[in-house]
C-alpha atoms as a PDB file:
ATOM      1  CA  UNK A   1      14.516  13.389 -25.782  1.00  0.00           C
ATOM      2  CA  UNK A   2      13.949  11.611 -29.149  1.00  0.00           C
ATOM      3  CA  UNK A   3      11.130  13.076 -31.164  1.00  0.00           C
ATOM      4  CA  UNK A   4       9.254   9.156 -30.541  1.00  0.00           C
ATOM      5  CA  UNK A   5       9.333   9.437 -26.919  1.00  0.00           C
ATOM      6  CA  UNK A   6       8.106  13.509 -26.866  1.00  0.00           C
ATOM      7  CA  UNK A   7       4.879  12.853 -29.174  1.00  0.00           C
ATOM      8  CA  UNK A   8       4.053   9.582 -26.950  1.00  0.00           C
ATOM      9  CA  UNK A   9       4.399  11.541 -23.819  1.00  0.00           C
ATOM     10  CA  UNK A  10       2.239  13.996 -25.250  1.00  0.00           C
ATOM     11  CA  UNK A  11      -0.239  12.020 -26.327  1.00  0.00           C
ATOM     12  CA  UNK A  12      -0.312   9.845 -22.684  1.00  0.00           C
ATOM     13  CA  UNK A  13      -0.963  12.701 -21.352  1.00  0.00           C
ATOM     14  CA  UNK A  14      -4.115  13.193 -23.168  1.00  0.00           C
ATOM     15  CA  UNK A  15      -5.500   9.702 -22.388  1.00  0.00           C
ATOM     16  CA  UNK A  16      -8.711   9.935 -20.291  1.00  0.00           C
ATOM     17  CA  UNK A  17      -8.703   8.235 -17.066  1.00  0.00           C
ATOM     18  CA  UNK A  18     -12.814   7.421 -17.011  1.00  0.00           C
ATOM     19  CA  UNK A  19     -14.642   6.183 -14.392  1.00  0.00           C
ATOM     20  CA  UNK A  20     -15.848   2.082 -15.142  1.00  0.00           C
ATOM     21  CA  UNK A  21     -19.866   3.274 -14.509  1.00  0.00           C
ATOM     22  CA  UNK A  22     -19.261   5.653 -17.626  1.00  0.00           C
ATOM     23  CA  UNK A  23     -17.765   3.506 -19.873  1.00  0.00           C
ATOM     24  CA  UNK A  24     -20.433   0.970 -22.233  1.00  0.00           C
ATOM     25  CA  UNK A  25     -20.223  -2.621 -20.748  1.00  0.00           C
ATOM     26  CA  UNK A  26     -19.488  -4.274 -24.261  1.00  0.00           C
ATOM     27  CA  UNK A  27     -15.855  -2.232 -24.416  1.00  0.00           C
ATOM     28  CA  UNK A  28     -14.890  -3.869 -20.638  1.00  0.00           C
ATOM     29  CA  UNK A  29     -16.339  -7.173 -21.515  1.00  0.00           C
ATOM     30  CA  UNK A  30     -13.788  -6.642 -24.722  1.00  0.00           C
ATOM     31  CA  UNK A  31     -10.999  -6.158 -22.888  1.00  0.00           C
ATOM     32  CA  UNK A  32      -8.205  -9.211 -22.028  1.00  0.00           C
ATOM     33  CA  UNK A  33      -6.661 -10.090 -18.770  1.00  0.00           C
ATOM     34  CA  UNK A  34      -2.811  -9.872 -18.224  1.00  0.00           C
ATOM     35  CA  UNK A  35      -0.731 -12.604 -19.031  1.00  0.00           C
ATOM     36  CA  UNK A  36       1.518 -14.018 -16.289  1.00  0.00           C
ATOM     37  CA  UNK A  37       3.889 -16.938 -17.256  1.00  0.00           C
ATOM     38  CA  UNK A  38       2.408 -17.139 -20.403  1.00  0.00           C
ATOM     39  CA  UNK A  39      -2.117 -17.742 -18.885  1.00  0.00           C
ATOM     40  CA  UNK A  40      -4.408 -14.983 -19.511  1.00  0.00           C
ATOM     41  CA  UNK A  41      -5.855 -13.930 -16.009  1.00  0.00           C
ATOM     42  CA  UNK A  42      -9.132 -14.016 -16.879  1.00  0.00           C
ATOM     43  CA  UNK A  43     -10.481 -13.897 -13.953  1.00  0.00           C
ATOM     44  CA  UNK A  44      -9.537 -10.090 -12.982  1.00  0.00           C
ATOM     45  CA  UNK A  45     -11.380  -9.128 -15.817  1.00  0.00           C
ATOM     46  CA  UNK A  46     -14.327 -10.820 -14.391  1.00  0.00           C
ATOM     47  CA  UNK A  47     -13.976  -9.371 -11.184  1.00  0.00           C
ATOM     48  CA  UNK A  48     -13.478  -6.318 -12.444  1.00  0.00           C
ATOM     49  CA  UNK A  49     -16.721  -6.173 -14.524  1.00  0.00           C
ATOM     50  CA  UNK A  50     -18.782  -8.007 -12.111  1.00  0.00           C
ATOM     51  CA  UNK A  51     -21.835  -7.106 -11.167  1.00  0.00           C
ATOM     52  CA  UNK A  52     -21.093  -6.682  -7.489  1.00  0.00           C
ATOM     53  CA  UNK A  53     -17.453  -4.999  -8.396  1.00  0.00           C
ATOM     54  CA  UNK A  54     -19.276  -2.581 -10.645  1.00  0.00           C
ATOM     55  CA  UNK A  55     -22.222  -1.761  -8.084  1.00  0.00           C
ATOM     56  CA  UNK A  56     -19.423  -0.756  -5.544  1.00  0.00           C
ATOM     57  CA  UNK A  57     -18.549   1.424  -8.077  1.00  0.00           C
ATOM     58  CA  UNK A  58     -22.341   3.437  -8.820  1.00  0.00           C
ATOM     59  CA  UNK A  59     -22.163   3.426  -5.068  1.00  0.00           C
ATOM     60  CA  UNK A  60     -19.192   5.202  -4.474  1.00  0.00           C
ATOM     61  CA  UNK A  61     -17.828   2.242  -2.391  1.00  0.00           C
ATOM     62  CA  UNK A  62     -14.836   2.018  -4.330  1.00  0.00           C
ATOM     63  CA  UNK A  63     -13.384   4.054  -7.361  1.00  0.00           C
ATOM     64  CA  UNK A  64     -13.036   1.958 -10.475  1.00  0.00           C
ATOM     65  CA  UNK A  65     -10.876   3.468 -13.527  1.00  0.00           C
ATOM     66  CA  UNK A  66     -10.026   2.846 -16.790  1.00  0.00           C
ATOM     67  CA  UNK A  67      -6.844   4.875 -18.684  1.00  0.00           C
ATOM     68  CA  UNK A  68      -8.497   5.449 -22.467  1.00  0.00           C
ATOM     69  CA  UNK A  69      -6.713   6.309 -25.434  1.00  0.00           C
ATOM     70  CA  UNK A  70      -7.823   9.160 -28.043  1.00  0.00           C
ATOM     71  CA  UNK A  71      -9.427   6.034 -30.553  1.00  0.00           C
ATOM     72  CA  UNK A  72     -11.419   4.451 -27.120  1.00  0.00           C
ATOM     73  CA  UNK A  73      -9.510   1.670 -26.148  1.00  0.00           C
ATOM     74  CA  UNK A  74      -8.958   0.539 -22.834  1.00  0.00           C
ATOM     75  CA  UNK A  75      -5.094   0.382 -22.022  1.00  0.00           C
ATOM     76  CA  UNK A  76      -5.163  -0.631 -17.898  1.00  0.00           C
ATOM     77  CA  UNK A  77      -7.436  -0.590 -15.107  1.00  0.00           C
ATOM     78  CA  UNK A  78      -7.695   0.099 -11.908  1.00  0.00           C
ATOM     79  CA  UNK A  79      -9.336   0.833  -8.360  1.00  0.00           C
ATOM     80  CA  UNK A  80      -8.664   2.394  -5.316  1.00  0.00           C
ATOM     81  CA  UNK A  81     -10.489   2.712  -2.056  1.00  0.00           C
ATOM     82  CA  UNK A  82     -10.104   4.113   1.041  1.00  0.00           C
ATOM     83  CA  UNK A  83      -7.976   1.690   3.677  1.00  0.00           C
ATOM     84  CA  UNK A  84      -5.725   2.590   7.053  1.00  0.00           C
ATOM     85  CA  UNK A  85      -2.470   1.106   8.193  1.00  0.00           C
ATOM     86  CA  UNK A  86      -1.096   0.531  11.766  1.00  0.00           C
ATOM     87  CA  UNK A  87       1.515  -0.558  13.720  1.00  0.00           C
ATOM     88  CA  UNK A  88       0.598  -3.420  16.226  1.00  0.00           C
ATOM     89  CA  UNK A  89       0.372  -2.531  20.205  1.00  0.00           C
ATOM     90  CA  UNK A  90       2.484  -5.157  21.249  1.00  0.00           C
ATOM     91  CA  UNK A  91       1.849  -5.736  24.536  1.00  0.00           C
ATOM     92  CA  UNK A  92       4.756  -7.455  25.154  1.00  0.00           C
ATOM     93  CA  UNK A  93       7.037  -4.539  24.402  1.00  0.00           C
ATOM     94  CA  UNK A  94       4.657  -1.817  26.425  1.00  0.00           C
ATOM     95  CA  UNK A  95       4.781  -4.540  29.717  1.00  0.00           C
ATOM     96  CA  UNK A  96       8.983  -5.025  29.266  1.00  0.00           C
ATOM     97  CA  UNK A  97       9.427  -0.946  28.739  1.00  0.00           C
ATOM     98  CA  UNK A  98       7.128  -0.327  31.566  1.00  0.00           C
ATOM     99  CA  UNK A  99       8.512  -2.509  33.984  1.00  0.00           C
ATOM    100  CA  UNK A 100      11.869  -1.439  33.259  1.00  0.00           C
ATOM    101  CA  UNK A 101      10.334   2.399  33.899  1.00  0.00           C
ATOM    102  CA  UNK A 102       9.612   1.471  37.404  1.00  0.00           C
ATOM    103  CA  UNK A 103      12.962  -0.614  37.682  1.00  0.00           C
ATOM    104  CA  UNK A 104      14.780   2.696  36.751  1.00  0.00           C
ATOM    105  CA  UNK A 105      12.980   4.543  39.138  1.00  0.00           C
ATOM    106  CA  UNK A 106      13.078   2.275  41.872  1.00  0.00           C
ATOM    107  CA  UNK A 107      16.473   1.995  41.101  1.00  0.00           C
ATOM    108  CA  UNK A 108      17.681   5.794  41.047  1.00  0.00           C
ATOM    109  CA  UNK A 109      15.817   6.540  44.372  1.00  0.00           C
ATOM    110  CA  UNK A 110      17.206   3.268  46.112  1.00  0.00           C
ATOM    111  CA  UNK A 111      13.766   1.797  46.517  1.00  0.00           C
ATOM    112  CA  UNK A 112      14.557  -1.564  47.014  1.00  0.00           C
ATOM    113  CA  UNK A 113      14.794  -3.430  50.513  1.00  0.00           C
ATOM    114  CA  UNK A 114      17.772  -6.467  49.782  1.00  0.00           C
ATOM    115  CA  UNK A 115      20.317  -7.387  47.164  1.00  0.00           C
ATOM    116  CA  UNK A 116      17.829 -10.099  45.543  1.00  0.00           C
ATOM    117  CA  UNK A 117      14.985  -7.368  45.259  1.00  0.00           C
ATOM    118  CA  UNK A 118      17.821  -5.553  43.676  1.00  0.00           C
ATOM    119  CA  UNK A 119      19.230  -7.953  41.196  1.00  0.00           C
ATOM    120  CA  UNK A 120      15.114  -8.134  39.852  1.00  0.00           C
ATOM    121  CA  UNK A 121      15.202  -4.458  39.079  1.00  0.00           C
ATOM    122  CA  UNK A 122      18.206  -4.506  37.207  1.00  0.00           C
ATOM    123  CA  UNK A 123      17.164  -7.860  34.830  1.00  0.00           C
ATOM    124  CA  UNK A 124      13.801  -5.279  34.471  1.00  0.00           C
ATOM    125  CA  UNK A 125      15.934  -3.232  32.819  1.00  0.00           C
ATOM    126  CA  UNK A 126      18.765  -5.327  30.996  1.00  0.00           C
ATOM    127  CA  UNK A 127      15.256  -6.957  29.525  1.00  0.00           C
ATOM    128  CA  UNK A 128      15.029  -4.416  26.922  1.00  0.00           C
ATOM    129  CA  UNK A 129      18.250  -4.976  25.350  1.00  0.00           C
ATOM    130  CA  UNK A 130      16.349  -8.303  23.797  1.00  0.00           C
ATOM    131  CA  UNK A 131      13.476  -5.775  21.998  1.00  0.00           C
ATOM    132  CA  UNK A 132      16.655  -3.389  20.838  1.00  0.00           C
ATOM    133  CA  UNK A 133      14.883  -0.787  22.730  1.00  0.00           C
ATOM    134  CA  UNK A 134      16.272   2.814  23.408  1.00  0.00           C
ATOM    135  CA  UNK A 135      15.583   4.831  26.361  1.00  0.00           C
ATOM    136  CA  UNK A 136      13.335   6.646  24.682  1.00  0.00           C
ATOM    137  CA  UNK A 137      11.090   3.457  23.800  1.00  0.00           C
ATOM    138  CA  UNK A 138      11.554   2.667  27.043  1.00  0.00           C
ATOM    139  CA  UNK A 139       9.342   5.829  28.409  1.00  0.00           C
ATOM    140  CA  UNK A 140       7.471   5.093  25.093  1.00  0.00           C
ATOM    141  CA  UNK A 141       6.150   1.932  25.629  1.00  0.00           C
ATOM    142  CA  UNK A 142       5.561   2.411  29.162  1.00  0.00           C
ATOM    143  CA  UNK A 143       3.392   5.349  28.486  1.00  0.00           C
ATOM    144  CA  UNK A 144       1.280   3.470  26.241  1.00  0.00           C
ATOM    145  CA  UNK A 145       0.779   0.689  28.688  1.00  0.00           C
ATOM    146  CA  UNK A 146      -0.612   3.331  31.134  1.00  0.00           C
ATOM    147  CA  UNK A 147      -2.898   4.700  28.162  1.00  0.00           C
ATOM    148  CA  UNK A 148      -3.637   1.123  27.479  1.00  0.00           C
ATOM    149  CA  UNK A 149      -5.239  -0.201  30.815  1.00  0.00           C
ATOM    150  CA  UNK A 150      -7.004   3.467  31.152  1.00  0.00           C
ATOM    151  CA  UNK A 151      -8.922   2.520  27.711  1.00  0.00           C
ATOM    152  CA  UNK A 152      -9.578  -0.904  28.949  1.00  0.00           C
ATOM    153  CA  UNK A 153     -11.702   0.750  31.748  1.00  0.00           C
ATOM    154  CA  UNK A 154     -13.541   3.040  29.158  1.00  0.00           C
ATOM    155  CA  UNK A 155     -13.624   0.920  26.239  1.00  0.00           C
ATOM    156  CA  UNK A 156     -16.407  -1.877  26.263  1.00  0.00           C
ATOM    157  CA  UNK A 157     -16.917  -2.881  22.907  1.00  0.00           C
ATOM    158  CA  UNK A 158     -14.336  -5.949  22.445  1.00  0.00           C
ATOM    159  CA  UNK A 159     -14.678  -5.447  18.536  1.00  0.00           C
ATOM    160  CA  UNK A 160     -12.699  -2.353  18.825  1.00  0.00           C
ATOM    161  CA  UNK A 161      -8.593  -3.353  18.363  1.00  0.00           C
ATOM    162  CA  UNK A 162      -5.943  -0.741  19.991  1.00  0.00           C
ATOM    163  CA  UNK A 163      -2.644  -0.206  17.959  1.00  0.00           C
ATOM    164  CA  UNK A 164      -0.018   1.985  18.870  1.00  0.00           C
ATOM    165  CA  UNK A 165      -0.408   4.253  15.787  1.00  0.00           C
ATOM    166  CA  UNK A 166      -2.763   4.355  12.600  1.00  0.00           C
ATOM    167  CA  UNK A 167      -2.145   5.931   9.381  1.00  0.00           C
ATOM    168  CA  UNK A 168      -4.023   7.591   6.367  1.00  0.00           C
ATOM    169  CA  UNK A 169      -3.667   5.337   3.767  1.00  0.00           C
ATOM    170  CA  UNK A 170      -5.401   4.358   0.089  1.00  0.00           C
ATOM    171  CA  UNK A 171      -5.383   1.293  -1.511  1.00  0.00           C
ATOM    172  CA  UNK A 172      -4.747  -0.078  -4.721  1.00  0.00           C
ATOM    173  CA  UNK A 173      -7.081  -2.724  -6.251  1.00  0.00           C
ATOM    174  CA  UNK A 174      -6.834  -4.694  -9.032  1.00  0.00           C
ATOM    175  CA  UNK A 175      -4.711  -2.972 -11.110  1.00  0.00           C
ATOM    176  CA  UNK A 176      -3.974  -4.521 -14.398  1.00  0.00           C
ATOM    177  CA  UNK A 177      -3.196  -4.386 -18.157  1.00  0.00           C
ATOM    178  CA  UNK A 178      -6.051  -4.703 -21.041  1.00  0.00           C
ATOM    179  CA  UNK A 179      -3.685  -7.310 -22.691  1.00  0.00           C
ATOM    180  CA  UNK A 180      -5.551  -6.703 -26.081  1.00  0.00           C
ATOM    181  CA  UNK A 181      -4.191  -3.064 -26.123  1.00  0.00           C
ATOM    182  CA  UNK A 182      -0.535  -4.144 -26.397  1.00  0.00           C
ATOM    183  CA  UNK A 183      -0.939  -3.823 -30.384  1.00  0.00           C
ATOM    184  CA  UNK A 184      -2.233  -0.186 -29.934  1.00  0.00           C
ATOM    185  CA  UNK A 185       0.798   0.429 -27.309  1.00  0.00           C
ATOM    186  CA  UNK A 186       3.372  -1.053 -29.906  1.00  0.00           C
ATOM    187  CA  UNK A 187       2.102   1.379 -32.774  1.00  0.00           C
ATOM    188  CA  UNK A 188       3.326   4.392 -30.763  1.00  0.00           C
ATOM    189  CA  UNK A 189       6.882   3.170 -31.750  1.00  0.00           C
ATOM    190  CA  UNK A 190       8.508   3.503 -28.049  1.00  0.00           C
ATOM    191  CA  UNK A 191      11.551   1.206 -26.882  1.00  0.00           C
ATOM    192  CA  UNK A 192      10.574  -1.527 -25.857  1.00  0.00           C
ATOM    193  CA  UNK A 193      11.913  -1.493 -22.341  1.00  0.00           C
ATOM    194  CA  UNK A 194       9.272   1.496 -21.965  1.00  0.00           C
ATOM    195  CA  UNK A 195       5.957  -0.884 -20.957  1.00  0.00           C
ATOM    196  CA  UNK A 196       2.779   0.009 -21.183  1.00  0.00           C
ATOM    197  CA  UNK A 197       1.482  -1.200 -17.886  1.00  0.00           C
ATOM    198  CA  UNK A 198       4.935   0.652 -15.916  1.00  0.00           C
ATOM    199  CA  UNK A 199       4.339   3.971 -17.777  1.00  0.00           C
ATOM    200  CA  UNK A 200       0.795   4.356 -17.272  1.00  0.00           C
ATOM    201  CA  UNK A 201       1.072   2.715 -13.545  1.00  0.00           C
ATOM    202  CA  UNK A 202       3.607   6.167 -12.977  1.00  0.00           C
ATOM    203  CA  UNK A 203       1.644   8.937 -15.844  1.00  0.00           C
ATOM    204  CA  UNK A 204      -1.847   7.878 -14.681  1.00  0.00           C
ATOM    205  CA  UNK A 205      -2.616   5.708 -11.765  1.00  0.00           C
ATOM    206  CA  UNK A 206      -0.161   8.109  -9.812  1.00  0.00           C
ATOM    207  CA  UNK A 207      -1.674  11.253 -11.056  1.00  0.00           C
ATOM    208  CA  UNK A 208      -5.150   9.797 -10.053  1.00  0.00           C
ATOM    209  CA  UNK A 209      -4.030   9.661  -6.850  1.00  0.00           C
ATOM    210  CA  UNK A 210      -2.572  13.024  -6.526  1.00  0.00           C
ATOM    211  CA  UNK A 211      -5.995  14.718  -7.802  1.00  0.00           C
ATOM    212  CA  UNK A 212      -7.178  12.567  -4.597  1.00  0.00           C
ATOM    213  CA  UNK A 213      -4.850  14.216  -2.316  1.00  0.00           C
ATOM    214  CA  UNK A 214      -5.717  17.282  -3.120  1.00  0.00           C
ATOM    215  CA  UNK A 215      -9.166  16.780  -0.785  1.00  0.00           C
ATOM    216  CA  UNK A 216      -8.159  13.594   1.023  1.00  0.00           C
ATOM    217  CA  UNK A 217      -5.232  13.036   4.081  1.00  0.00           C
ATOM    218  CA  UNK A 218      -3.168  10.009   2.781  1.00  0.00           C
ATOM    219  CA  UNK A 219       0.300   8.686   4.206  1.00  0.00           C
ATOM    220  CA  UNK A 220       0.651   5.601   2.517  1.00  0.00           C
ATOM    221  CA  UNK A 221      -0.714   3.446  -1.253  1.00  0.00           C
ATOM    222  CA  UNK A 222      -0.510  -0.518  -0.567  1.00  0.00           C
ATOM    223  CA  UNK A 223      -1.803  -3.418  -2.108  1.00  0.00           C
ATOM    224  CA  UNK A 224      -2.252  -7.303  -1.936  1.00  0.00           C
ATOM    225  CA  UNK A 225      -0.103  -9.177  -4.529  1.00  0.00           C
ATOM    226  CA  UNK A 226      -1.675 -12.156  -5.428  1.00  0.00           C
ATOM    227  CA  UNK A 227       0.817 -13.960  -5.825  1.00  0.00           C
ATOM    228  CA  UNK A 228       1.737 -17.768  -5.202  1.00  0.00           C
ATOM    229  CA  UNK A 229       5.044 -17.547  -4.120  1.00  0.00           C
ATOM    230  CA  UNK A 230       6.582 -14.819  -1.473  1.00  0.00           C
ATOM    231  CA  UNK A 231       8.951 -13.557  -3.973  1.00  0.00           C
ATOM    232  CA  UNK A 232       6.913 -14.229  -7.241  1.00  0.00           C
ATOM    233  CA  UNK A 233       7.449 -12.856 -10.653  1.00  0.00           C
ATOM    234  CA  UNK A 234       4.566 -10.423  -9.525  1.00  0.00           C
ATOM    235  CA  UNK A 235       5.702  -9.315  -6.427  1.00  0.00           C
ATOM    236  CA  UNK A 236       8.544  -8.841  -7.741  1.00  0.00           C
ATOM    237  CA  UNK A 237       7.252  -6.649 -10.773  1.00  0.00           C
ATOM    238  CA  UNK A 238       5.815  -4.098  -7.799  1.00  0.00           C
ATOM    239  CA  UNK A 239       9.170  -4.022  -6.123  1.00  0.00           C
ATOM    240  CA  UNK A 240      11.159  -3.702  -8.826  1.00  0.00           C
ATOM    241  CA  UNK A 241       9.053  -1.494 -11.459  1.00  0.00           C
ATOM    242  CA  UNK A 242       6.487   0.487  -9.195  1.00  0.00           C
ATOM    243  CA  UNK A 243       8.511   0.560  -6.429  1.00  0.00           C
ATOM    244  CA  UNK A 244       6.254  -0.817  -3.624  1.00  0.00           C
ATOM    245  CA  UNK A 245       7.876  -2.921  -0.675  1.00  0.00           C
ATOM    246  CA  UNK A 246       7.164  -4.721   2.985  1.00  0.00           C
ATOM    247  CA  UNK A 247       7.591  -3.885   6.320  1.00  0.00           C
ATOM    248  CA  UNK A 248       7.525  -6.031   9.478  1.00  0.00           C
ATOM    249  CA  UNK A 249       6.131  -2.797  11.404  1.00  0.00           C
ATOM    250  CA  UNK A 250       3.132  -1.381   9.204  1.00  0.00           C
ATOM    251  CA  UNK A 251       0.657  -3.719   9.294  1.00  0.00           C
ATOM    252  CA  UNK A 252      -2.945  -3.748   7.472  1.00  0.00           C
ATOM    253  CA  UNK A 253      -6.486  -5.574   7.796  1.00  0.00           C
ATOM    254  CA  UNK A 254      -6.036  -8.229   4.741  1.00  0.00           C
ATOM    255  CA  UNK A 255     -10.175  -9.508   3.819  1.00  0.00           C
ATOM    256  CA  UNK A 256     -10.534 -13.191   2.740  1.00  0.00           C
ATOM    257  CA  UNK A 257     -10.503 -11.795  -0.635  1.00  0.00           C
ATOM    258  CA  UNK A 258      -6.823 -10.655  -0.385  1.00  0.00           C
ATOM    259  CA  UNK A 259      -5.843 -14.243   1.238  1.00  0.00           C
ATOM    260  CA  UNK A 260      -2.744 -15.719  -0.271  1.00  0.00           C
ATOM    261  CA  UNK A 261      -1.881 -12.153  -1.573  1.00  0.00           C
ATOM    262  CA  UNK A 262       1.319 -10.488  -0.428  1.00  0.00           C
ATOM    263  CA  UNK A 263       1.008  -7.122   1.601  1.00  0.00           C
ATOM    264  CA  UNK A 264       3.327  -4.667   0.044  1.00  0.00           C
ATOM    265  CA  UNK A 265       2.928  -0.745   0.124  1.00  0.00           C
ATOM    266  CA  UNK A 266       4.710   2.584  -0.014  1.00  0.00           C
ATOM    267  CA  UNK A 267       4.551   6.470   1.269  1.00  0.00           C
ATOM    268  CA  UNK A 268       2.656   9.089  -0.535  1.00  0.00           C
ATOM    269  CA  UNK A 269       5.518  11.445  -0.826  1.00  0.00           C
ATOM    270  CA  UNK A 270       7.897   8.261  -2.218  1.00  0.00           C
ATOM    271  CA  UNK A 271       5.136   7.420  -4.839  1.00  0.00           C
ATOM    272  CA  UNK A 272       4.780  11.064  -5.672  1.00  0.00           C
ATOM    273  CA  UNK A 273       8.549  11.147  -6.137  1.00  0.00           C
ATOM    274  CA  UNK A 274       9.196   8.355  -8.367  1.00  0.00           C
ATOM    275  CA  UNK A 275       6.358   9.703 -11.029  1.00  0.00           C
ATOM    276  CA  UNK A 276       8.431  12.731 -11.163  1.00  0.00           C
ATOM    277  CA  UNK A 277      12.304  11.014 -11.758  1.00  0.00           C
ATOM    278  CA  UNK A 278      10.083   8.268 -13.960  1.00  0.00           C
ATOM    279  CA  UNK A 279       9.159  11.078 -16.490  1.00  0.00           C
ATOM    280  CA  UNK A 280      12.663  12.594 -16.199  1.00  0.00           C
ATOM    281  CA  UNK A 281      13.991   9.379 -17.409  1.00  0.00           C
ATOM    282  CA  UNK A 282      11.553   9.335 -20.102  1.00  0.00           C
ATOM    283  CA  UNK A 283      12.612  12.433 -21.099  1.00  0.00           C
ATOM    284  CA  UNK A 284      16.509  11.851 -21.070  1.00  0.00           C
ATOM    285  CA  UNK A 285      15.675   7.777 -23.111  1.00  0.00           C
END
């Protein structure tokens, strides 16, 4: 490890991670949205130091941070709030592995009264070869159709949704670079390919949330890249640098807010794992 890189670690490590509601409004107002293809995003600035954004904040609604160096300027900001992820029921899947159940059963103890009744059962059960399902799903799926229509009976309110599974998850709001701060980052005298925004995303945001899991059950971290293309240049930063992706079977409540954002996320222990091999590339740069 160069002598560059070890007195900027140490000194990253000393920036404060401060809360937005103790931080003077006249030093967020100061601070300058990230650039993407070359236009300030002013705008998540102004979100950011809204006067609704910042209320959430006093009432503990959300969790709104800024990563300060030692001479008090803002470097990037952030927010995180509690959230959930699920995977979808799918009804279609619990109705196809539970009649194939009863076709198996039917089937094994003979239960069938003519050749046509016969030829039913055993389309029941070729059926699940077009969901890829194992015999284990099979049982799966059928059991949760059972659990299913036994909630229907109980359950009244309509507003309530049924997945098959939820998990613990936080998630990741506005997070962005104080594009003013680049000067300050550039005196430290790092390579270049080390970025300010990727280093303190791993250093800091991640640490944050590992102080949070301390008290709090968490699974997953996901966001909503807003983005205006699918594979944009800033989805593509959070795949690429921080390491987040998609999956067609997690699934997550996206507010009008997030519309035309991109769902992306990743696990806790993942996350946890890639701040540790970041800083061990650091240290071998």
């Amino acid at each position: 490890m160069s002598k560059v890189i070890e007195e900027a670690l140490t000194l990253i490590d000393a920036f404060e991670v401060r809360r937005v509601r103790e931080i003077d409004k006249s030093i967020l107002d100061a601070m300058t949205g990230p650039t993407v293809e070359g236009v300030e995003q002013r705008h998540i600035i102004a979100w950011f130091n809204s006067v609704e954004y910042v209320e959430d904040d006093f009432k503990g609604h959300l969790a709104s941070f800024v990563v300060m160096s030692p001479t008090n300027i803002p470097l990037i900001f952030f927010s995180i709030r509690c959230g959930e992820l699920f995977e979808m029921a799918q009804p279609e899947r619990m109705r196809v592995g539970y009649n194939a159940r009863e076709a198996l059963r039917r089937l094994m103890n003979r239960d069938f009264s003519s050749d046509t009744e016969k030829d039913q059962l055993l389309r029941d059960v070729k059926a699940t070869k077009d969901y890829n399902m194992t015999p284990d799903d099979i049982f799966r799926y059928a059991g949760k159709k059972e659990s299913w229509e036994k909630d229907e009976k109980i359950e009244r309110t309509k507003e309530v949704t049924k997945v098959l599974a939820s998990y613990p998850a936080v998630e990741l709001k506005l997070f962005g670079i104080n594009d003013a701060a680049r000067a300050y980052w550039a005196s430290l005298g790092l390579p270049k390919h080390i970025r300010m925004g990727e280093t303190l995303f791993w250093l800091k945001v991640v640490e944050t949330l590992e102080a949070m899991h301390k008290y709090v059950g968490c699974q997953y971290v996901y966001l909503f890249a807003a983005d205006k293309e699918a594979e944009g240049k800033l989805v593509q930063y959070y795949r690429v640098r921080l390491k987040f992706k998609s999956d067609a079977n997690l699934s997550a409540n996206k507010p009008q807010f997030d519309w035309q954002s991109q769902f992306l996320y990743q696990s806790i222990e993942e996350l946890f794992e890639q701040k540790i091999r970041f800083r061990e590339l650091l240290i071998k740069d």
